[in-house]
C-alpha atoms as a PDB file:
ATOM      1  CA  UNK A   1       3.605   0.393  12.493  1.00  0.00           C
ATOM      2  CA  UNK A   2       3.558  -0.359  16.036  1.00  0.00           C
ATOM      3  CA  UNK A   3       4.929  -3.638  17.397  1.00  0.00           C
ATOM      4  CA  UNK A   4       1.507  -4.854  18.098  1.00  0.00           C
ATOM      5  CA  UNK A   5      -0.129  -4.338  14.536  1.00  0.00           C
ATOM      6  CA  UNK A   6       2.965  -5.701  13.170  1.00  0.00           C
ATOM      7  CA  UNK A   7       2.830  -9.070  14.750  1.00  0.00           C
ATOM      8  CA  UNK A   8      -1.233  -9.077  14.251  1.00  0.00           C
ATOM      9  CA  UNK A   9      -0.653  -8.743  10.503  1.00  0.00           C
ATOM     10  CA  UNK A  10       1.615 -11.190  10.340  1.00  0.00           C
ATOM     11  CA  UNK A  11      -0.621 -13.876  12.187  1.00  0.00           C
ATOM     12  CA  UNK A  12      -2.971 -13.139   9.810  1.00  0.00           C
ATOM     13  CA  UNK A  13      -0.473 -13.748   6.864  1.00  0.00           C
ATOM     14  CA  UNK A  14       0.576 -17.044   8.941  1.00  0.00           C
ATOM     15  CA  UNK A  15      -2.677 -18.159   8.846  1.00  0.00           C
ATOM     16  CA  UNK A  16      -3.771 -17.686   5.339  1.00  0.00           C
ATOM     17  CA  UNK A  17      -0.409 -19.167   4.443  1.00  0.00           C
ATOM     18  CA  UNK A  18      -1.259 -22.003   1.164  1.00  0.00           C
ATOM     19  CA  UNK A  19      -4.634 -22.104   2.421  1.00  0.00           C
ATOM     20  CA  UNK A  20      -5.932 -18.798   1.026  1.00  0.00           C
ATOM     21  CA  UNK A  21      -5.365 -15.997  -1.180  1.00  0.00           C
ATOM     22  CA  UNK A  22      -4.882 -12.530  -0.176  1.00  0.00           C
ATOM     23  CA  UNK A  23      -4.450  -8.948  -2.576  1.00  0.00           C
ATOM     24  CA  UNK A  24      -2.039  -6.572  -0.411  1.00  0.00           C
ATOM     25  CA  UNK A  25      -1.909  -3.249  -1.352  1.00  0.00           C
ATOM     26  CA  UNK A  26       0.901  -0.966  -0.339  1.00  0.00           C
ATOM     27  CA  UNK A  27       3.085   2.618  -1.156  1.00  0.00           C
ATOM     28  CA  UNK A  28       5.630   1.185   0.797  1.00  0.00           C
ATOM     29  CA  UNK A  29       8.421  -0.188  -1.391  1.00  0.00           C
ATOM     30  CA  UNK A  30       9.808  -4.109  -0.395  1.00  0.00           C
ATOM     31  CA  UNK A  31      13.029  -2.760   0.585  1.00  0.00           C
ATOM     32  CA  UNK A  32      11.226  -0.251   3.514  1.00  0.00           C
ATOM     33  CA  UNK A  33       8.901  -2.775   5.091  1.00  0.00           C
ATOM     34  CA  UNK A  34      11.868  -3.880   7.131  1.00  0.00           C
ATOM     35  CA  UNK A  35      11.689  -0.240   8.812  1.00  0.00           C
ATOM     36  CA  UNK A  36       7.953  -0.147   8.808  1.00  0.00           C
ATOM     37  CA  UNK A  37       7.659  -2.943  10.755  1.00  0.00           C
ATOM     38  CA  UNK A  38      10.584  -2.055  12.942  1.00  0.00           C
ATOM     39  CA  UNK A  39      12.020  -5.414  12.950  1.00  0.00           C
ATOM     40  CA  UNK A  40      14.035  -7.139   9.723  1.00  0.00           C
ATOM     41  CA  UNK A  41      13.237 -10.631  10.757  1.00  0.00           C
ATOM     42  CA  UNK A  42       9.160 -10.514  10.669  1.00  0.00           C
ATOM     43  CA  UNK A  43       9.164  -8.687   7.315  1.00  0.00           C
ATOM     44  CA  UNK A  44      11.683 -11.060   6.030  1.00  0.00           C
ATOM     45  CA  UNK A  45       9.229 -14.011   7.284  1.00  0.00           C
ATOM     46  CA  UNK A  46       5.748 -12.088   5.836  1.00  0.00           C
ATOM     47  CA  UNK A  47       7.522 -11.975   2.613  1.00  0.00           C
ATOM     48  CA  UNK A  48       8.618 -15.198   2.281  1.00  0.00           C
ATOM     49  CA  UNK A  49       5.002 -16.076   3.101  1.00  0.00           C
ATOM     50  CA  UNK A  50       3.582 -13.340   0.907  1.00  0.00           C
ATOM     51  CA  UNK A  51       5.714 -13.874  -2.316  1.00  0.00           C
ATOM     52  CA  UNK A  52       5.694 -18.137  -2.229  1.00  0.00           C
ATOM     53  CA  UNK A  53       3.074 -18.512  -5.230  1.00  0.00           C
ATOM     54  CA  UNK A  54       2.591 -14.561  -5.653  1.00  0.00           C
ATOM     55  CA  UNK A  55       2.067 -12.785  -8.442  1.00  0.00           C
ATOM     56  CA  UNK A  56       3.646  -8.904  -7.608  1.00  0.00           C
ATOM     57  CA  UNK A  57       2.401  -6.301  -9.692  1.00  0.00           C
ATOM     58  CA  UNK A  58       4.208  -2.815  -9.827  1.00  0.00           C
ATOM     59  CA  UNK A  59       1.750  -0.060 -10.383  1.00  0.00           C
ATOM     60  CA  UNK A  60       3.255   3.683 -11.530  1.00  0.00           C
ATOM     61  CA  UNK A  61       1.384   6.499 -12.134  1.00  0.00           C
ATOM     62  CA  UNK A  62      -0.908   9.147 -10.564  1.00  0.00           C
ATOM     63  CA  UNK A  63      -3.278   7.315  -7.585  1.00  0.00           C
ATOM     64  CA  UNK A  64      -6.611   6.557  -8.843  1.00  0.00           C
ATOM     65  CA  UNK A  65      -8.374   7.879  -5.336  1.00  0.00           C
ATOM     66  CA  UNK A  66      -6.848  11.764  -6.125  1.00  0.00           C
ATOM     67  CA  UNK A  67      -8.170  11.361  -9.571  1.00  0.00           C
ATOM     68  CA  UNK A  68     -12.335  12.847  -8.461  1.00  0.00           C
ATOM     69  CA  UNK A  69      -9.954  15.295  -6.162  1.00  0.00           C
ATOM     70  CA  UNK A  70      -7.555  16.806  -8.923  1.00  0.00           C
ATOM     71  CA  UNK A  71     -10.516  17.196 -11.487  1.00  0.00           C
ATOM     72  CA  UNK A  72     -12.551  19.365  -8.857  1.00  0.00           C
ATOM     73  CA  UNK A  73      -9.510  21.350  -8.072  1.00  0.00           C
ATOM     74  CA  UNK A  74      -9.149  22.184 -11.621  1.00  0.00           C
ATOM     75  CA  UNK A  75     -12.776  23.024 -11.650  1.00  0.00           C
ATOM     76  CA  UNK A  76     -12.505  25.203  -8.824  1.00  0.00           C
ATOM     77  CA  UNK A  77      -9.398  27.147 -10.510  1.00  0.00           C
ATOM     78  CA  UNK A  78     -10.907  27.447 -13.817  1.00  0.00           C
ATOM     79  CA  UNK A  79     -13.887  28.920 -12.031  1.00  0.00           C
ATOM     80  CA  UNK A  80     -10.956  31.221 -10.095  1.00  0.00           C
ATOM     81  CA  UNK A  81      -9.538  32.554 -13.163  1.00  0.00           C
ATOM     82  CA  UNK A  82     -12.992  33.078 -15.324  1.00  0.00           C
ATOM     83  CA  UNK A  83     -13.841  35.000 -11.942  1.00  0.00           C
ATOM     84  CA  UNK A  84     -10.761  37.073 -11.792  1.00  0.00           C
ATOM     85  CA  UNK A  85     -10.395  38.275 -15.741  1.00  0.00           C
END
């Protein structure tokens, strides 16, 4: 994330800070924001922002988006091989 979008999110975080409530949403694990950021000390700030009062949920599995995908490709290779024999 540039340095710009980095410090924009976290004036947004600032400002919602124990006056409103915010759902986050991310594939990047807690221990890589540091380097997707590009700087240790704002991620270390957003989080102790973010996780005062959090609740963190840990989702693991296949994403829910690529689900409508992954059925049409097996459509489309079902249709392949029917074709084929």
């Amino acid at each position: 994330m540039p340095a710009g979008g980095a410090s924009a999110l976290f004036q947004v975080i600032n400002q919602m800070y124990l006056k409103s409530s915010a759902i986050l949403t991310t594939k990047v694990g807690i221990a890589d924001w540091a380097g997707a950021f590009g700087d240790a000390t704002v991620a270390t700030t957003m989080f102790d922002r973010l996780l005062h009062r959090a609740a963190v949920v840990g989702i693991d599995g296949p994403s829910y988006r690529l689900r409508s995908h992954q059925t049409q490709a097996d459509t489309i290779r079902k249709g392949a091989k029917a074709g084929v024999c």
